[in-house]
Protein backbone atom coordinates (compact mmCIF):
# COMPACT_ATOMS: atom_id res chain seq x y z
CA UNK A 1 -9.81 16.61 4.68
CA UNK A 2 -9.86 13.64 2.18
CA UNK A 3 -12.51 13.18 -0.38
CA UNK A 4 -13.56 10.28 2.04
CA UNK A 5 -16.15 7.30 -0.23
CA UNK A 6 -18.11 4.81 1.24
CA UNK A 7 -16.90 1.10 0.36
CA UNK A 8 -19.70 0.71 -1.62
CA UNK A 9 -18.73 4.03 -4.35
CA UNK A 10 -15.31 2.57 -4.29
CA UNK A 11 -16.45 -0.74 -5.64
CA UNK A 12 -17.53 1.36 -8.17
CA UNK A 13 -15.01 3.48 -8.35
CA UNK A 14 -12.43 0.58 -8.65
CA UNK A 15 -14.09 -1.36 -11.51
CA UNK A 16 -12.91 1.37 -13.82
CA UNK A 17 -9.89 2.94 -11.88
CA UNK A 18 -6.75 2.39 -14.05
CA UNK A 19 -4.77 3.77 -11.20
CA UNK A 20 -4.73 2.53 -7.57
CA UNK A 21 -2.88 3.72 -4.54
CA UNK A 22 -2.91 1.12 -1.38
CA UNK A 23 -1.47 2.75 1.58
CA UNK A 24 -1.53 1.90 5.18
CA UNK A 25 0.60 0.45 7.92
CA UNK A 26 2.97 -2.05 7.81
CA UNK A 27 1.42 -5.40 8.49
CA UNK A 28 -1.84 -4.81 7.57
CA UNK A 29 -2.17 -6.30 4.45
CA UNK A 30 -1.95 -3.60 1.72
CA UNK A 31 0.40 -5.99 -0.21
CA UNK A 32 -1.80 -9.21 -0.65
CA UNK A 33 -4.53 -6.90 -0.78
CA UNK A 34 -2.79 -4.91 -3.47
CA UNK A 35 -1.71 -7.95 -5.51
CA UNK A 36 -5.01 -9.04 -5.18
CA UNK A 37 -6.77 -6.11 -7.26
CA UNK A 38 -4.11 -6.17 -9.64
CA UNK A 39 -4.85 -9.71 -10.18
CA UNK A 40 -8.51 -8.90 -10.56
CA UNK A 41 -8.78 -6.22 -12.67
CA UNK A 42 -5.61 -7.25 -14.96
CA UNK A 43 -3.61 -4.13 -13.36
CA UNK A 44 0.56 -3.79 -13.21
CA UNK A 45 1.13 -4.57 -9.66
CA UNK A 46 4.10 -2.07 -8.08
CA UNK A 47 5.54 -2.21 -4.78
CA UNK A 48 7.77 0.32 -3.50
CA UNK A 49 9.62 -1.75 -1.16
CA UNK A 50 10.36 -4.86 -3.61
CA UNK A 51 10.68 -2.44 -7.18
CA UNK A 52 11.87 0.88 -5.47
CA UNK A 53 13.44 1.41 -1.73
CA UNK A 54 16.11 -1.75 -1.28
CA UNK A 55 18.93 -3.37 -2.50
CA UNK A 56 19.86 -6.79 -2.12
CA UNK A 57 21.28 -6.77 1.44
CA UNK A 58 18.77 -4.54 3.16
CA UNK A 59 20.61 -1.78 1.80
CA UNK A 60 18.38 1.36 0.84
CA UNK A 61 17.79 3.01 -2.36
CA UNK A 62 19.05 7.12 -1.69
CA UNK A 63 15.94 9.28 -1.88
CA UNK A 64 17.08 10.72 -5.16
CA UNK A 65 16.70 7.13 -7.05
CA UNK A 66 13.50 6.06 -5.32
CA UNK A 67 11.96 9.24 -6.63
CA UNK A 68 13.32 8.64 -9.80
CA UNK A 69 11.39 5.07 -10.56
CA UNK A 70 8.37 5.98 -8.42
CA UNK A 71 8.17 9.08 -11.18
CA UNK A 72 8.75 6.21 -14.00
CA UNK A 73 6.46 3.68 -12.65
CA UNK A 74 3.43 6.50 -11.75
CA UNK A 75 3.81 7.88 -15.55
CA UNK A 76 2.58 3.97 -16.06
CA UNK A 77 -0.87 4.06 -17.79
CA UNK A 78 -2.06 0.89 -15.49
CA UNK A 79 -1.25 -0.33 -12.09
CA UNK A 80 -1.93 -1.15 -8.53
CA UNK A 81 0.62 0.79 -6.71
CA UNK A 82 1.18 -0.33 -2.56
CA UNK A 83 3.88 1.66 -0.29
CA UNK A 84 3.21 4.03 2.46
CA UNK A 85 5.89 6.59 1.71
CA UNK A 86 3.96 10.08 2.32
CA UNK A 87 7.19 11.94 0.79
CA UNK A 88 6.66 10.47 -2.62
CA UNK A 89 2.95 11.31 -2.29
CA UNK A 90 3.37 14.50 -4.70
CA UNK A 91 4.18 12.00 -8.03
CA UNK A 92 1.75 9.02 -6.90
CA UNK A 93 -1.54 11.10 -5.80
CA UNK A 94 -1.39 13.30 -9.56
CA UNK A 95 -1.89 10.44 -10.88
CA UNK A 96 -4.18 7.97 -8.77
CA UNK A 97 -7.53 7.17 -9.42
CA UNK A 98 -8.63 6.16 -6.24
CA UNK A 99 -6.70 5.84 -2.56
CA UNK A 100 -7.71 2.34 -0.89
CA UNK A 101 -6.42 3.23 2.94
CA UNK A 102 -5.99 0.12 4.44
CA UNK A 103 -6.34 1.19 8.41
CA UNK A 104 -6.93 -2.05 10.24
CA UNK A 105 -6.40 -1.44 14.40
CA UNK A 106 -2.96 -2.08 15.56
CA UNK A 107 -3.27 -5.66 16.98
CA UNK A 108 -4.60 -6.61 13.38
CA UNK A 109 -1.20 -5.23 11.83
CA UNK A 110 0.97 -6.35 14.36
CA UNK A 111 -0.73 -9.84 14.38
CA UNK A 112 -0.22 -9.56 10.46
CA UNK A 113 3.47 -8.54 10.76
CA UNK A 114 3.93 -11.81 13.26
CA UNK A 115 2.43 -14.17 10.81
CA UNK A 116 4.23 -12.82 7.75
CA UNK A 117 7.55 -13.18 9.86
CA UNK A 118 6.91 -17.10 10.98
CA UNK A 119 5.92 -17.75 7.07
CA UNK A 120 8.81 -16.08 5.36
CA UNK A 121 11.70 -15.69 8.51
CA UNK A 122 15.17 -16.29 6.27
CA UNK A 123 13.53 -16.49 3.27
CA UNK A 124 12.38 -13.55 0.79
CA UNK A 125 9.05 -13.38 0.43
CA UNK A 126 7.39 -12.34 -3.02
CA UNK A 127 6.79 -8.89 -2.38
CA UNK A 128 9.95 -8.11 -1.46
CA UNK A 129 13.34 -6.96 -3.58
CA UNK A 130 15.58 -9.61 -4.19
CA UNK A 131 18.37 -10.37 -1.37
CA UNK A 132 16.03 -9.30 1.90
CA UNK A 133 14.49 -12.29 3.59
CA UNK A 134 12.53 -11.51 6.13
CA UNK A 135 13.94 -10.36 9.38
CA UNK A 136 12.41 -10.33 12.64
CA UNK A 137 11.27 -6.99 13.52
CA UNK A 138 13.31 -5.09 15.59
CA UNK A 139 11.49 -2.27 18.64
CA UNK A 140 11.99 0.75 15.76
CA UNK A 141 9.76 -1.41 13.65
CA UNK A 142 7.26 -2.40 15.94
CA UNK A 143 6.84 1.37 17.55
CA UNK A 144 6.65 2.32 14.20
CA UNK A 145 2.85 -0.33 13.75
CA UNK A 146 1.94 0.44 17.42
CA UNK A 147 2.24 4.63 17.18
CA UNK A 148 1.07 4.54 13.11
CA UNK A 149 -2.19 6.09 13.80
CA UNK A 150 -0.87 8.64 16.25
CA UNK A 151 2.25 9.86 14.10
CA UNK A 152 1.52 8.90 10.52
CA UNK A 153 -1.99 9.04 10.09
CA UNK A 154 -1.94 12.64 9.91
CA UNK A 155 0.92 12.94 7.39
CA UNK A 156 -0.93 11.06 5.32
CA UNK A 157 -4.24 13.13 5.57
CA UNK A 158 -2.00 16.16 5.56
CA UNK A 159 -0.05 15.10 1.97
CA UNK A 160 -3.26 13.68 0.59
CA UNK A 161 -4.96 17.48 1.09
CA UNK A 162 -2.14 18.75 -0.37
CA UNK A 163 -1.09 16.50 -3.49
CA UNK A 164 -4.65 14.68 -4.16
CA UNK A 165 -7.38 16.80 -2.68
CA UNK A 166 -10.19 15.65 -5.10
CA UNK A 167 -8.84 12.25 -5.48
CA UNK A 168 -11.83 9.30 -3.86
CA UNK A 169 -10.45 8.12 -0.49
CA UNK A 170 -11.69 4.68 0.81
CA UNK A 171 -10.85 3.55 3.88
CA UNK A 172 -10.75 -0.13 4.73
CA UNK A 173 -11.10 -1.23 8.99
CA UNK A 174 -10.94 -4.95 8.19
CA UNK A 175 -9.78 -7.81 6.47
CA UNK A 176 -13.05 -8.28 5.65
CA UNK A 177 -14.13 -5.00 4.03
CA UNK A 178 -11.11 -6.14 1.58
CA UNK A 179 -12.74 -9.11 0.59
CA UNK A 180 -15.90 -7.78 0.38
CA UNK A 181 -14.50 -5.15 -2.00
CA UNK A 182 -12.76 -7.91 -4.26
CA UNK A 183 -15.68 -9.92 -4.40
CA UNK A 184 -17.40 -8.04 -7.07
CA UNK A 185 -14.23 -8.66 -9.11
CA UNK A 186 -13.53 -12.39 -8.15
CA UNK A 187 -17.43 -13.09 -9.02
CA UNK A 188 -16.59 -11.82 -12.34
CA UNK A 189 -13.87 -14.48 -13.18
């Protein structure tokens, strides 16, 4: 199993982390979230879909080159790293400080992945590589947020055991245990 922390030791825990790895399902917020502690704690903020897996066009990166600049970017002395991709979890855990698992309940993701759509629908949004705007979800997608806990979940426990046995694990239920971890760090400014 994980090395599961309370919210509170990973307050703690982030205020010196230099390395942070946001995973979770699509939807649920692990980008703003993850832009957000960057922000706060003056961290390079990295996100695998807009810096690593597409191409202008919706077109995706082979496996061979998105392993390639995930290995660059992790060898990075400072950053705020969000992406769910359990195969590239072998570079990214070495080298994590702390795991912030965002694991809001389906409806929350899917209710995020509606909202995101009606803000940025034709547009790109800022998290995302140049030349994708935002398309509306197609069923793949959407069984992919409504059977996350059932078929990924365990992946990622399974690949965190694995690659990152000893690194803290925090997992967040809410959109408000995300605040309330920032607020240390917002306070601060």
């Amino acid at each position: 199993m994980p090395r599961h922390v309370s919210s509170e030791e990973a307050v703690s825990l982030l205020a010196n982390a230099k390395r942070v790895l946001v995973i979770g399902c699509s939807g649920g917020g692990k980008t703003t979230f993850s832009a957000k502690i960057a922000a706060c704690r003056d961290l390079e903020f990295q996100s695998l879909d807009r810096d690593v897996r597409w191409l202008p066009g919706w077109v995706e990166r082979d496996r061979a080159g998105q392993r390639a600049i995930i290995e660059k970017l992790a060898r990075r002395e400072r950053w705020v790293m969000d992406g769910s991709g359990a195969s590239s979890f072998d570079i990214r855990l070495v080298r994590t400080d702390l795991v912030l698992w965002v694991r809001v309940p389906r409806r929350v993701a899917l209710l995020g992945l509606f909202k995101r759509v009606f803000r940025y629908y034709g547009s790109v949004r800022p998290e995302m590589a140049e030349g994708c705007p935002e398309p509306l979800p197609d069923m793949d997608f959407l069984s992919y947020i409504w059977n996350f806990e059932k078929r990924y979940a365990p992946l990622f426990i399974k690949q965190i055991d694995q690659h990152g046995p000893t690194v803290p694990v925090a997992v967040l239920r809410s959109h408000r245990e995300m605040d309330l971890m920032l607020q240390p760090f917002t306070q601060q400014r």
